[in-house]
N, C-alpha and C. Protein backbone atom coordinates (compact mmCIF):
# COMPACT_ATOMS: atom_id res chain seq x y z
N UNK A 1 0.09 -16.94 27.09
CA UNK A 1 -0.31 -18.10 26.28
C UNK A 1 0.19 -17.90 24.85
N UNK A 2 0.56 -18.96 24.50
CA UNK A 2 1.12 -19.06 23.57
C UNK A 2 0.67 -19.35 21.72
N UNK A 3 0.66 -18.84 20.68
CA UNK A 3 -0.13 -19.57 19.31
C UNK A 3 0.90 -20.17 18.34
N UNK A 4 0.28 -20.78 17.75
CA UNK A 4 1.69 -21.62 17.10
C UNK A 4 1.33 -20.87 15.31
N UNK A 5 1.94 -20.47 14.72
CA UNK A 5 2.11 -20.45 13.41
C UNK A 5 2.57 -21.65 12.25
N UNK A 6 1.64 -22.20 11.05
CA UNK A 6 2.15 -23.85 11.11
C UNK A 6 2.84 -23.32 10.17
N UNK A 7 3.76 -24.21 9.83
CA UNK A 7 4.66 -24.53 8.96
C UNK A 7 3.80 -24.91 6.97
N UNK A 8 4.72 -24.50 6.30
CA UNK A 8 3.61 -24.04 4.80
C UNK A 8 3.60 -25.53 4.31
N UNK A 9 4.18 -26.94 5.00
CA UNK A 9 3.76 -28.28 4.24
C UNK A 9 4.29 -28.99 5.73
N UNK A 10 4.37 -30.56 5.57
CA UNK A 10 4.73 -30.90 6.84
C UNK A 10 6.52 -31.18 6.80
N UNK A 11 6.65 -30.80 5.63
CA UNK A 11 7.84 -31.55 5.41
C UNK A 11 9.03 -30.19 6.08
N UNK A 12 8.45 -29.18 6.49
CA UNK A 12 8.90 -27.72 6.77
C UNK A 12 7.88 -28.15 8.36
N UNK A 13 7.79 -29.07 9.21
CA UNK A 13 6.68 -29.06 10.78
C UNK A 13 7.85 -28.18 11.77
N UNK A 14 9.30 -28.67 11.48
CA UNK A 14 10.09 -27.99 12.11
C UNK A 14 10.06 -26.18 12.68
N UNK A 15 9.66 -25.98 11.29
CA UNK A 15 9.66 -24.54 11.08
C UNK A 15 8.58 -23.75 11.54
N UNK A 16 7.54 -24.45 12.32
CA UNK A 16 6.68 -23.65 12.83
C UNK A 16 7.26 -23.12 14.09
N UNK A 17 6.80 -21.81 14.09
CA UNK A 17 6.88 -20.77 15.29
C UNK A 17 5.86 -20.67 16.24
N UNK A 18 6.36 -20.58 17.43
CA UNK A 18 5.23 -20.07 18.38
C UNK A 18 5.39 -18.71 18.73
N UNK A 19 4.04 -18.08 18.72
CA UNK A 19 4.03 -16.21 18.97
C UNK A 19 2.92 -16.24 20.30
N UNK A 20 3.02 -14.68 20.66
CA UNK A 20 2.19 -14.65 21.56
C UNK A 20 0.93 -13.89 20.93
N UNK A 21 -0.31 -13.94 22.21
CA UNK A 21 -1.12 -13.66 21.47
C UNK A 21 -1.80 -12.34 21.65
N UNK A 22 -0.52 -11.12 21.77
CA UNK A 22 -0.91 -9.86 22.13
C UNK A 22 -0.37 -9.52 20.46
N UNK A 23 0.21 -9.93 19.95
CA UNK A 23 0.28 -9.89 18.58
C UNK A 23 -0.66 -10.38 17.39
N UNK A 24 -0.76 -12.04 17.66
CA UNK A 24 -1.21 -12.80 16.50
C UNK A 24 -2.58 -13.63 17.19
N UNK A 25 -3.30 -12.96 18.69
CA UNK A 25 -4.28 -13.52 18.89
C UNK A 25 -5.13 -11.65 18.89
N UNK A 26 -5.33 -10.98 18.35
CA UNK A 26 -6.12 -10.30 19.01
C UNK A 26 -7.52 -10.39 17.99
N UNK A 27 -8.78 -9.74 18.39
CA UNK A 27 -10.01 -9.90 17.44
C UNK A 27 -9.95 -8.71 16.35
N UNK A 28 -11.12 -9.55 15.29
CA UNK A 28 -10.80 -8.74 14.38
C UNK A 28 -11.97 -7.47 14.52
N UNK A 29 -10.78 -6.22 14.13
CA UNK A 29 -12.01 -5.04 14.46
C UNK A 29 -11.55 -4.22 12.93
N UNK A 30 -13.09 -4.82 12.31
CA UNK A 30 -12.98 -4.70 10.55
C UNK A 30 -13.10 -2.96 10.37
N UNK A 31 -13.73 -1.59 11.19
CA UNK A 31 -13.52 -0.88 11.15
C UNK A 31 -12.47 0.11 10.97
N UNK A 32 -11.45 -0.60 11.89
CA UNK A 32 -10.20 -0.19 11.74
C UNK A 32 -9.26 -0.46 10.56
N UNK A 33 -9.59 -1.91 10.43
CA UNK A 33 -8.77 -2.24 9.12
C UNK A 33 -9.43 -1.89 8.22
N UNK A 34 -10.68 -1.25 7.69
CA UNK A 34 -11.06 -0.47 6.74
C UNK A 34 -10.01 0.90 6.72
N UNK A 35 -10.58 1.22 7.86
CA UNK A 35 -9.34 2.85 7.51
C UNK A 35 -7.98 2.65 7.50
N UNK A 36 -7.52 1.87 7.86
CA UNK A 36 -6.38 1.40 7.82
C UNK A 36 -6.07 1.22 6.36
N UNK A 37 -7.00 0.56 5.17
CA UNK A 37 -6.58 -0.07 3.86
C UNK A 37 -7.18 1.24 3.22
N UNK A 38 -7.74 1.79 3.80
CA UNK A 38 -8.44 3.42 3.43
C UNK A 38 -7.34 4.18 2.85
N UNK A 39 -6.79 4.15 4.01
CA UNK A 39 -5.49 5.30 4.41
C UNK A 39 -4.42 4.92 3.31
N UNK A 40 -4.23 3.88 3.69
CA UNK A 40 -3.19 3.39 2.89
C UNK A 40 -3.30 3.54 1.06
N UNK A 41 -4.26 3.44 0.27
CA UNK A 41 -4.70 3.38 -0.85
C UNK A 41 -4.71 4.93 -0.98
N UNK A 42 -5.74 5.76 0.06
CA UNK A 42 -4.97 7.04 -0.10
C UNK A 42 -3.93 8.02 -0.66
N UNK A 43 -3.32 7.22 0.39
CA UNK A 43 -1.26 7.74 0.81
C UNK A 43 -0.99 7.57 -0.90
N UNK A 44 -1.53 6.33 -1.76
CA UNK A 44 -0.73 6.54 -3.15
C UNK A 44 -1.32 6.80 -4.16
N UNK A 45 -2.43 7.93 -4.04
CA UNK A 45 -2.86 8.88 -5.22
C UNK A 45 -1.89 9.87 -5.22
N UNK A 46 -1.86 10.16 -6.53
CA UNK A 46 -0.63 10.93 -6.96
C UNK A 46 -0.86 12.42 -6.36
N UNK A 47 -2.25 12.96 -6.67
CA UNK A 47 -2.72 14.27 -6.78
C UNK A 47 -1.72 15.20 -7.49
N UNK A 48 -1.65 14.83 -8.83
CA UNK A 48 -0.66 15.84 -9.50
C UNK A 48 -1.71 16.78 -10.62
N UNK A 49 -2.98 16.72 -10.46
CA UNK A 49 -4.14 17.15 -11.35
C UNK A 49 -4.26 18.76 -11.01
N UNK A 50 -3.46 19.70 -12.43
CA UNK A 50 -3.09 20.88 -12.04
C UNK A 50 -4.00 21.74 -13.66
N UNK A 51 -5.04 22.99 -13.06
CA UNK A 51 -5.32 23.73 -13.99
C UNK A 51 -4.87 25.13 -13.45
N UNK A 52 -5.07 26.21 -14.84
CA UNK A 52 -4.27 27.39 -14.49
C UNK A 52 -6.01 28.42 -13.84
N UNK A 53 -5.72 28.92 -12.88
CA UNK A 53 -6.39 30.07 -12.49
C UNK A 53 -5.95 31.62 -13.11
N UNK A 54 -7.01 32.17 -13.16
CA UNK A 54 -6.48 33.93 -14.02
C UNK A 54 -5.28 34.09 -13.61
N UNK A 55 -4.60 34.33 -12.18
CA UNK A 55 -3.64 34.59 -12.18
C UNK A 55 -2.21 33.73 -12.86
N UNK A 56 -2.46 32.42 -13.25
CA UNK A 56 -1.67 31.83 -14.08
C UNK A 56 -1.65 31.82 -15.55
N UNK A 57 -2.96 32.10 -15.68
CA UNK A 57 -2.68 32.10 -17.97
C UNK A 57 -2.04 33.57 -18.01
N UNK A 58 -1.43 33.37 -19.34
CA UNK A 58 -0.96 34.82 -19.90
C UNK A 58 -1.80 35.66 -20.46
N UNK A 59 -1.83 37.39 -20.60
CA UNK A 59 -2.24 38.26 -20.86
C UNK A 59 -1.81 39.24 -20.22
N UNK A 60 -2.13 40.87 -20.34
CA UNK A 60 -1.28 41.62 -19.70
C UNK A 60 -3.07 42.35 -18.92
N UNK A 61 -2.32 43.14 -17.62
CA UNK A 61 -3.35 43.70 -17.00
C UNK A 61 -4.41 44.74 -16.73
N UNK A 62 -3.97 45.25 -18.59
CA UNK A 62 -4.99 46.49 -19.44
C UNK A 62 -6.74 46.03 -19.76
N UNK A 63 -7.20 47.25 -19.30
CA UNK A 63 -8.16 47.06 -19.69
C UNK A 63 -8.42 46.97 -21.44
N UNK A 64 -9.03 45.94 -22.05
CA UNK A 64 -9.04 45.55 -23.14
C UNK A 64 -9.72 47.06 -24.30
N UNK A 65 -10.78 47.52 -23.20
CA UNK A 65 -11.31 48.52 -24.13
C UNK A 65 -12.33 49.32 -23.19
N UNK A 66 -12.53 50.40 -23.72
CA UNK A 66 -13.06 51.23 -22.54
C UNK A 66 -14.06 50.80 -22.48
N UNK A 67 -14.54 51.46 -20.95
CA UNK A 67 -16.06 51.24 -20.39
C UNK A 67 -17.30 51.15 -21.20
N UNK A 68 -17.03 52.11 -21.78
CA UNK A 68 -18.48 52.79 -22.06
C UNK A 68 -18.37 53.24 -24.38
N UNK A 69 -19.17 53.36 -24.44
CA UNK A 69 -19.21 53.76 -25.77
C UNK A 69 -18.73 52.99 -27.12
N UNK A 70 -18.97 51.50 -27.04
CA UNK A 70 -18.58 50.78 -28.13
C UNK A 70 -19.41 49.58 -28.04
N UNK A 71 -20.62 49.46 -27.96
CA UNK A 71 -21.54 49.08 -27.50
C UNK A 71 -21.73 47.41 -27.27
N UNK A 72 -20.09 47.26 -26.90
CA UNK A 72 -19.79 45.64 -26.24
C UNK A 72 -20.01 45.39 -25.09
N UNK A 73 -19.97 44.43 -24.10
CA UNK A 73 -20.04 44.50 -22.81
C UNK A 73 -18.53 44.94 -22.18
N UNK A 74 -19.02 45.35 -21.06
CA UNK A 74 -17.84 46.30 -20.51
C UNK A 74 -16.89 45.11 -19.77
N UNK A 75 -15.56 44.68 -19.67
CA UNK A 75 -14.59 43.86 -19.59
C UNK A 75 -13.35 44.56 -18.79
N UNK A 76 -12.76 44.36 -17.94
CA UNK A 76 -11.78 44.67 -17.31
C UNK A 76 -10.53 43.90 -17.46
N UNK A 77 -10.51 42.45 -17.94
CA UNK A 77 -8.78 41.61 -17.98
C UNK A 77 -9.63 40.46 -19.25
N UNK A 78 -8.52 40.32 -19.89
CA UNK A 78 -8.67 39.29 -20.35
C UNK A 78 -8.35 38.01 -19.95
N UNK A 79 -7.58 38.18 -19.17
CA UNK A 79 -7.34 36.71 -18.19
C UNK A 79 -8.94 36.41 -17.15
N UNK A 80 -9.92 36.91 -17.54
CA UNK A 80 -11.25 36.72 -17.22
C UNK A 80 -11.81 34.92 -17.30
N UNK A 81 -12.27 34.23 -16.19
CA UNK A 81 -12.81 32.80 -17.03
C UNK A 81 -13.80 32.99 -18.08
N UNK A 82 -14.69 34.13 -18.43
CA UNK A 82 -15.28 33.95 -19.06
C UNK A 82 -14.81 34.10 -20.62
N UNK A 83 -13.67 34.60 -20.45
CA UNK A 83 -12.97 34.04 -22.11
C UNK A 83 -12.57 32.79 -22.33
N UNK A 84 -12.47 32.90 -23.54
CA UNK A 84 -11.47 31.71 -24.68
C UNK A 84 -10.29 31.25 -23.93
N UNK A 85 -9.32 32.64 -23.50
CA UNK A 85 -8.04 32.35 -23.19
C UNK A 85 -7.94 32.57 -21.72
N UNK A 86 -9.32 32.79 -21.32
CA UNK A 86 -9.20 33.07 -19.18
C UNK A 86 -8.61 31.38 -18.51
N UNK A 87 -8.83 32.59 -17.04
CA UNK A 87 -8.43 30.96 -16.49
C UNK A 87 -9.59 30.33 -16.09
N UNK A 88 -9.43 28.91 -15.26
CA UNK A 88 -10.55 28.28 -15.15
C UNK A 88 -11.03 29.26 -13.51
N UNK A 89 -12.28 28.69 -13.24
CA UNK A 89 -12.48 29.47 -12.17
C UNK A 89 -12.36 28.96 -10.45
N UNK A 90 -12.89 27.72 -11.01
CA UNK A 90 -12.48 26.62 -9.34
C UNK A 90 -11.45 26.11 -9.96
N UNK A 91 -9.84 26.09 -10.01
CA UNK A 91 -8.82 25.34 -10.86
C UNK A 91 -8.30 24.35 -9.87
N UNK A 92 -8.02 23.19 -10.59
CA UNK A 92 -8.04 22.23 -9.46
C UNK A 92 -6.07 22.16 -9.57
N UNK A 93 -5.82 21.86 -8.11
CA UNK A 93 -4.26 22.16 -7.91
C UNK A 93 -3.38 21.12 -7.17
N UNK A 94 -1.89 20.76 -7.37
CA UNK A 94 -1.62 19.58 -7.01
C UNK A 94 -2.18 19.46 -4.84
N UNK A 95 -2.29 18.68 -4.70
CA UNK A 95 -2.51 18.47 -3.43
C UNK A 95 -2.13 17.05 -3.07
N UNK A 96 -2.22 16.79 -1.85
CA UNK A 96 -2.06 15.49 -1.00
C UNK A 96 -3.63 15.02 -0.32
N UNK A 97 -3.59 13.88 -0.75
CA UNK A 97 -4.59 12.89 -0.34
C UNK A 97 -4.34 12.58 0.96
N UNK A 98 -3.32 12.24 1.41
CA UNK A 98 -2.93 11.57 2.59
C UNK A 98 -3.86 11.64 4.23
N UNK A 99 -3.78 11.13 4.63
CA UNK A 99 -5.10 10.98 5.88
C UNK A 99 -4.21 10.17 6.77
N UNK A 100 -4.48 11.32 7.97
CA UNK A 100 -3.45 11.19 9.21
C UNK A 100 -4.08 10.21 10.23
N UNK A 101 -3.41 8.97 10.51
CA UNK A 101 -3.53 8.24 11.51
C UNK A 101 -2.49 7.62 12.42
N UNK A 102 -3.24 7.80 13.58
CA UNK A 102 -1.87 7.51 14.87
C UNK A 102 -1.31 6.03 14.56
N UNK A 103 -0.03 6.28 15.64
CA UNK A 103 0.51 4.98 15.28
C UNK A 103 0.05 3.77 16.12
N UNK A 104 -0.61 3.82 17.22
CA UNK A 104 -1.40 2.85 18.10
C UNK A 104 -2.45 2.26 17.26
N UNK A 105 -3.29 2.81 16.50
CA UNK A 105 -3.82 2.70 15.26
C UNK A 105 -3.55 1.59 14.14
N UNK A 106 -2.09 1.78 13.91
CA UNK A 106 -1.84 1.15 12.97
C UNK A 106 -1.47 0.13 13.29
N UNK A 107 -1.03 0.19 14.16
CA UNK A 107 -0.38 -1.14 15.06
C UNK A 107 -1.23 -2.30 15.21
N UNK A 108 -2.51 -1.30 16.21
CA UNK A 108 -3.45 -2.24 16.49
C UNK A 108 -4.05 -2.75 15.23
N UNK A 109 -4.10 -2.02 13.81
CA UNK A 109 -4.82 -2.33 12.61
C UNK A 109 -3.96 -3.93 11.90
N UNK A 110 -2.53 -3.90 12.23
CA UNK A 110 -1.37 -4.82 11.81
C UNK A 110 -2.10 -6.06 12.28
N UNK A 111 -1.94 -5.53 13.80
CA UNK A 111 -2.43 -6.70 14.78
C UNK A 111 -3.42 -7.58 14.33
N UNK A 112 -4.68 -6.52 13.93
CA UNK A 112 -5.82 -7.69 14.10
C UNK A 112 -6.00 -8.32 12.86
N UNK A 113 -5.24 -7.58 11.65
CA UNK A 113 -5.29 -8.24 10.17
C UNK A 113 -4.38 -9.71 10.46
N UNK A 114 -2.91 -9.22 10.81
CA UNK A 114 -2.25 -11.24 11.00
C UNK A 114 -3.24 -12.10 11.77
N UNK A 115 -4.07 -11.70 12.97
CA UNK A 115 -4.42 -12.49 14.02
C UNK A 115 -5.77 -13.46 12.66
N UNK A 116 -6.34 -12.72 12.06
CA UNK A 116 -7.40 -13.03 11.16
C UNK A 116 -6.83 -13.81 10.16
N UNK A 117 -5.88 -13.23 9.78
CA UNK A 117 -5.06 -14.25 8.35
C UNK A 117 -4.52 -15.71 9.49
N UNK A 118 -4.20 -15.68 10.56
CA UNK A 118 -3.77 -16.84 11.21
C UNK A 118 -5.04 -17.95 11.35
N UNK A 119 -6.40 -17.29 11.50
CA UNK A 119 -7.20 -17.76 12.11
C UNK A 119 -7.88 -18.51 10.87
N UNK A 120 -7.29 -17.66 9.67
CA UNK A 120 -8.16 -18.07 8.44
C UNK A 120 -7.37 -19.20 7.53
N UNK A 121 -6.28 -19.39 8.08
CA UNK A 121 -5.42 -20.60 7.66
C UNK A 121 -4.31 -20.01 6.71
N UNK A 122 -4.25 -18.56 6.48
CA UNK A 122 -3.57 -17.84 5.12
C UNK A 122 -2.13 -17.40 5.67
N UNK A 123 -2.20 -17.84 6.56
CA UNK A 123 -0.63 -17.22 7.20
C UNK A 123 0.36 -18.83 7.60
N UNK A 124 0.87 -19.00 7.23
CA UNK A 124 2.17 -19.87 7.35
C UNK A 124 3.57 -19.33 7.57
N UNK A 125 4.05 -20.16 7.64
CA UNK A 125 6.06 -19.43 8.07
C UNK A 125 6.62 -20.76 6.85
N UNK A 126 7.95 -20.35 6.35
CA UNK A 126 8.85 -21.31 5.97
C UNK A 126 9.95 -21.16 5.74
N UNK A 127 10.82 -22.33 6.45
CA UNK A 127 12.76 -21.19 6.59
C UNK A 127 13.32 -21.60 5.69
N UNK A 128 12.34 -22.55 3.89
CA UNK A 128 13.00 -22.57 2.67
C UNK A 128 13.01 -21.86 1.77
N UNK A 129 11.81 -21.01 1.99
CA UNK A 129 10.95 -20.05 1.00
C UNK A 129 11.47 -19.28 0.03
N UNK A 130 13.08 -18.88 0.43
CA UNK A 130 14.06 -18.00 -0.15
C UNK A 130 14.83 -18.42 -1.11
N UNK A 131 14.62 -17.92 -1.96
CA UNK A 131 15.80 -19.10 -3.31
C UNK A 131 17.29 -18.15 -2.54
N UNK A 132 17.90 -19.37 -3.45
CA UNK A 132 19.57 -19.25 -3.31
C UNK A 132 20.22 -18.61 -4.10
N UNK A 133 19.24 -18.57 -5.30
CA UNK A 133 19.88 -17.69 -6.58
C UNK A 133 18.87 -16.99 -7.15
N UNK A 134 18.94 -16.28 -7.98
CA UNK A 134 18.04 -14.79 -8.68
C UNK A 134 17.31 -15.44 -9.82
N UNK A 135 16.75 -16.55 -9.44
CA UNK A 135 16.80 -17.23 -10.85
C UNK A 135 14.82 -17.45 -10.64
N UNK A 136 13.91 -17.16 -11.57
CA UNK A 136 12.50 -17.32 -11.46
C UNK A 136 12.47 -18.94 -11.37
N UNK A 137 12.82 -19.55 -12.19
CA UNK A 137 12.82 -20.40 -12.20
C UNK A 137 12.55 -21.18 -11.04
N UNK A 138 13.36 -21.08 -9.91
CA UNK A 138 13.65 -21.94 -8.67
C UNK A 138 12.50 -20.85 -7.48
N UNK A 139 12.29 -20.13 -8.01
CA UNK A 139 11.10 -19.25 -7.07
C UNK A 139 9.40 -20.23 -7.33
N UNK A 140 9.51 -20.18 -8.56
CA UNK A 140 8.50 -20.96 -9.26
C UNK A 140 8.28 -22.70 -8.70
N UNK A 141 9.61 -23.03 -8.62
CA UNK A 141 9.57 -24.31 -7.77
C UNK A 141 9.10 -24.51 -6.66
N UNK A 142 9.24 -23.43 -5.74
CA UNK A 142 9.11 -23.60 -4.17
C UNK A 142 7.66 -22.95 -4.02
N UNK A 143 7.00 -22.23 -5.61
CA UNK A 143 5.62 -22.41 -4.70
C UNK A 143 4.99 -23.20 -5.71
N UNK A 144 5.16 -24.11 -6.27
CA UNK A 144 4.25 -25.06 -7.14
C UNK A 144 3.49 -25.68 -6.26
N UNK A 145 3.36 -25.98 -4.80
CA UNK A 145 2.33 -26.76 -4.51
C UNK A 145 1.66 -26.14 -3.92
N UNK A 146 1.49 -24.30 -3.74
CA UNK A 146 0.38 -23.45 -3.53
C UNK A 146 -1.43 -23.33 -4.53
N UNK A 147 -1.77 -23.79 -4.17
CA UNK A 147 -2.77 -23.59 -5.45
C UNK A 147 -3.46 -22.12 -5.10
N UNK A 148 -2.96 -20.88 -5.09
CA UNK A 148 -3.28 -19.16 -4.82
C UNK A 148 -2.65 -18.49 -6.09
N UNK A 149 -4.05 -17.68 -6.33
CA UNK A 149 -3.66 -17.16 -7.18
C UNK A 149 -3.16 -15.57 -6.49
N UNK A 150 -2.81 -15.13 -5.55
CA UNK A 150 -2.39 -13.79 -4.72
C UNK A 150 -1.37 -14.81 -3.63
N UNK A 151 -0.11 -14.45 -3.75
CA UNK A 151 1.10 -14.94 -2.41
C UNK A 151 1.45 -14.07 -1.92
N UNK A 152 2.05 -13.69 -0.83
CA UNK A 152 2.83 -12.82 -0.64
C UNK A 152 4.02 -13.00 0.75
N UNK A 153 5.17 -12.75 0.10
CA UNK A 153 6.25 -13.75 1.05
C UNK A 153 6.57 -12.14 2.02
N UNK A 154 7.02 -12.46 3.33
CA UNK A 154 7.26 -11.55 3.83
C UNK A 154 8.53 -12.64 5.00
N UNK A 155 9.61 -11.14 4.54
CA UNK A 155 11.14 -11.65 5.02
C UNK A 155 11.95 -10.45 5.34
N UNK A 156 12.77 -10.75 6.18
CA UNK A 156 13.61 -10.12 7.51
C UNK A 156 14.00 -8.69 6.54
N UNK A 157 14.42 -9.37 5.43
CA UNK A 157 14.95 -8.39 4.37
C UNK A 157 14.78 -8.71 2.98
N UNK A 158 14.27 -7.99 1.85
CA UNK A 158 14.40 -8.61 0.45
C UNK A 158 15.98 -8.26 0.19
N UNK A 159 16.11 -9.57 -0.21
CA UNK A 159 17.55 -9.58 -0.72
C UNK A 159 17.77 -9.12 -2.39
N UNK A 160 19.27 -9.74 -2.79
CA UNK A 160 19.16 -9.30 -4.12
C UNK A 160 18.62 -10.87 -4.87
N UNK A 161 18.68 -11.93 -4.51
CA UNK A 161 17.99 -13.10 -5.17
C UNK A 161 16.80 -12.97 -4.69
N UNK A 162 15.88 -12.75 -3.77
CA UNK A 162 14.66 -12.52 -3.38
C UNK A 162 13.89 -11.40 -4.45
N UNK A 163 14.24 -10.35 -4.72
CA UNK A 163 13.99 -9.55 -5.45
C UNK A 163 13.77 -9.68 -6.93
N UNK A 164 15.03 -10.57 -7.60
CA UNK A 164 15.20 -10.60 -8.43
C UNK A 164 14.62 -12.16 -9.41
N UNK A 165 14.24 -12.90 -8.18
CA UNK A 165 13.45 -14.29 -8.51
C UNK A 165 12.04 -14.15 -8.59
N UNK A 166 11.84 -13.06 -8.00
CA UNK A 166 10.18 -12.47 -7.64
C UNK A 166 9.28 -11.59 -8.46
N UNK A 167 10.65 -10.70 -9.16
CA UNK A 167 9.85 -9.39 -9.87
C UNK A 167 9.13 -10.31 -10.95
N UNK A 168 9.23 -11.39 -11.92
CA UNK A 168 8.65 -11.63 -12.66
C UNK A 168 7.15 -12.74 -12.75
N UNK A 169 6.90 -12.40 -11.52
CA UNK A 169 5.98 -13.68 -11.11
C UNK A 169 4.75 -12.92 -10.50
N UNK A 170 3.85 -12.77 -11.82
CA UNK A 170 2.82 -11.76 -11.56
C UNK A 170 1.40 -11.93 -10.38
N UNK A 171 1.42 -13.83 -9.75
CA UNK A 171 0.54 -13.59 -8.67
C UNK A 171 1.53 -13.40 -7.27
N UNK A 172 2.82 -13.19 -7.37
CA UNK A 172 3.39 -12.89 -6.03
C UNK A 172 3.89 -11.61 -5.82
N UNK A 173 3.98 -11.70 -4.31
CA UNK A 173 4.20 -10.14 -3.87
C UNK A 173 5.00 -10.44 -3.04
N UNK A 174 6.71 -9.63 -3.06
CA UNK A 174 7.16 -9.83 -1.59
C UNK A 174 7.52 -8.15 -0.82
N UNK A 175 7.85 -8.12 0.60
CA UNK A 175 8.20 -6.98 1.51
C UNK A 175 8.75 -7.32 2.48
N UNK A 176 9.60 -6.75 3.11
CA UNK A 176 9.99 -6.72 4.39
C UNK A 176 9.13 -6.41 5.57
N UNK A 177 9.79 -7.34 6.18
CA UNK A 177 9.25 -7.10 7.64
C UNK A 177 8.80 -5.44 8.49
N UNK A 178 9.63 -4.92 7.94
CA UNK A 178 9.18 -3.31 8.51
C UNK A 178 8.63 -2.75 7.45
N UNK A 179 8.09 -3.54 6.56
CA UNK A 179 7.76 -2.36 5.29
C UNK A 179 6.43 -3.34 4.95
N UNK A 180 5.37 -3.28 6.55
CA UNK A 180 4.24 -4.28 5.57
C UNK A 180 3.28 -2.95 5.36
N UNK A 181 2.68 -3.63 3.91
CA UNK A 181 1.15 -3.02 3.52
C UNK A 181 -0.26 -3.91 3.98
N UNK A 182 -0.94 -3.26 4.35
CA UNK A 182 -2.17 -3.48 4.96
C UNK A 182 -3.04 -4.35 3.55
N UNK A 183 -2.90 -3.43 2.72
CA UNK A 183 -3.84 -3.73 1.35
C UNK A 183 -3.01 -5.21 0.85
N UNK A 184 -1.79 -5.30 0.78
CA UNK A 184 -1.34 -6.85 0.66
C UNK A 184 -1.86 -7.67 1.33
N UNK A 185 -1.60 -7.18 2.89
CA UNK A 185 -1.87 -8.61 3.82
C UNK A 185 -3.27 -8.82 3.69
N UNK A 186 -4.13 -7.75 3.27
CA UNK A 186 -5.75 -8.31 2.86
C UNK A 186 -6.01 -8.79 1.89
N UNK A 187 -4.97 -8.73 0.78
CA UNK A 187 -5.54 -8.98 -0.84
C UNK A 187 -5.10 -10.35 -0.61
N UNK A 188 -3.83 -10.91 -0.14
CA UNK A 188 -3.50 -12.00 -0.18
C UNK A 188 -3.88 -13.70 -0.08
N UNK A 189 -4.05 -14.31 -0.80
CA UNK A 189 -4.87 -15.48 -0.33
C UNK A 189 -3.76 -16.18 0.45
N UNK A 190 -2.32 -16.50 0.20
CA UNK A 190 -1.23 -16.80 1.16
C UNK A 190 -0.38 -15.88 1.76
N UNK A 191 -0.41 -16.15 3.11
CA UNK A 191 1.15 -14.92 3.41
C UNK A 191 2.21 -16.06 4.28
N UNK A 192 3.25 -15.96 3.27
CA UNK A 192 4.74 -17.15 3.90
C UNK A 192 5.69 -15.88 4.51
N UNK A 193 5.97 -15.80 5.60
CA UNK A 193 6.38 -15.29 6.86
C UNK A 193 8.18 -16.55 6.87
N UNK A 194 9.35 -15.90 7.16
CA UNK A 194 9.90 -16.43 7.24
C UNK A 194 10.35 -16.68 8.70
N UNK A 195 10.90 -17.42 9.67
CA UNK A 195 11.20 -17.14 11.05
C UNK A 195 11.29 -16.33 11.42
N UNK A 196 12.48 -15.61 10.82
CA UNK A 196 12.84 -14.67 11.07
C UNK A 196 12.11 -13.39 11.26
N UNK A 197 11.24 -13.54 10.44
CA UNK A 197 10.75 -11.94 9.91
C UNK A 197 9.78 -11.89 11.21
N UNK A 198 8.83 -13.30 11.28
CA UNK A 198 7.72 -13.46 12.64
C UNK A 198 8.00 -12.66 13.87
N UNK A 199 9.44 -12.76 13.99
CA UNK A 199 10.43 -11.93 15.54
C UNK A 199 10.44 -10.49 15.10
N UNK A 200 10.89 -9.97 14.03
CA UNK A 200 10.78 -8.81 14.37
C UNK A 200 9.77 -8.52 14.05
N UNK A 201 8.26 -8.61 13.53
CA UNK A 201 7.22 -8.12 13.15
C UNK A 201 6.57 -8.50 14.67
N UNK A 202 6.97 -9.60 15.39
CA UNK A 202 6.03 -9.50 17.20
C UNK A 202 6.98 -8.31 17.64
N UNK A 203 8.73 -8.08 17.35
CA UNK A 203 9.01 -7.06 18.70
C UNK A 203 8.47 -5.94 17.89
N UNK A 204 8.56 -5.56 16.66
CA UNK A 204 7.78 -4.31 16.35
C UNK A 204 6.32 -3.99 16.66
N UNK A 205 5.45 -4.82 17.04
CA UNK A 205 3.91 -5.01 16.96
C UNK A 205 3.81 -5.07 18.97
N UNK A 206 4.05 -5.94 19.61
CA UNK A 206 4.07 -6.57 20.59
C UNK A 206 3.38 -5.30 21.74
């Protein structure tokens, strides 16, 4: 059985696609797409948050002063945390955030986010959507009769006029078809899908 994807005005009715619904019908299972937008938000903390442990500050590995008979407390390194110039003692070190999930997972997570954006009216297709030239201007034209303040165009490929009509248009977002984010397709109040892209995002998903 078949679902139809509508077209983003009627004047584009042509341009609606029909998908199947092992792709763009399945239910939504909000658990998954939590870890899914989890994961993903994850994946782009930097973790570059680096302090020095004793063995990293400088000093040399003499005892500062003898044991006994100078009636200070007795000290073995000055690279000690409990100095001025020691190191810290839990020092925190670059690491990875990242959180491992299968790819059936993600798939199925793809799945049930379009099937929901379809169901919720936020997903459209349109085979004009693409300016002809790099120009904001004419990007700005083709979505004036969106009233969203979050778009996000998704196409076979960003081109170099796609790219370059887009970067300056601070409620839109575009990506390729093999390069979707989870956290887009949820933040988004529109997602314009071009024909094209619909085919390979069902044979990649399917």
């Amino acid at each position: 059985m078949s679902i139809q994807i509508p077209a983003i005005n009627e004047s584009e009715s042509a341009a609606a696609v029909a998908v199947g619904e092992e792709v763009f019908g399945q239910d939504f299972n909000e658990t998954l797409v939590h870890q899914l937008v989890t994961r993903h938000l994850a994946g782009a903390r930097s973790g570059t948050k680096a302090q020095k442990t004793r063995s990293d500050v400088s000093g040399g590995g003499i005892k500062p002063w003898r044991q006994k008979g100078t009636g200070r407390a007795r000290s073995g390194t000055m690279r000690s945390p409990l100095w001025r110039t020691g190191g810290v003692t839990f020092a925190a070190r670059p690491r990875s955030f990242e959180q491992k999930l299968n790819k059936k997972m993600f798939r199925s997570g793809l799945r049930s986010i379009l099937s929901e954006l379809l169901r919720q009216d936020r997903l459209v297709v349109s085979s004009e959507i693409l300016p002809s030239t790099p120009k904001t201007k004419e990007m700005v034209a083709k979505l004036s009769g969106l009233d969203c303040k979050r778009v996000l165009i998704i196409s076979d490929e960003v081109d170099f006029n796609l790219a370059l009509a887009s970067r300056n248009i601070p409620y839109l977002e575009v990506c390729s078809a093999d390069n979707l984010s989870p956290v887009s397709l949820v933040a988004a109040e529109k997602v314009i899908m071009t024909p094209a892209a619909v085919k390979l995002i069902e044979e990649r998903l399917a």
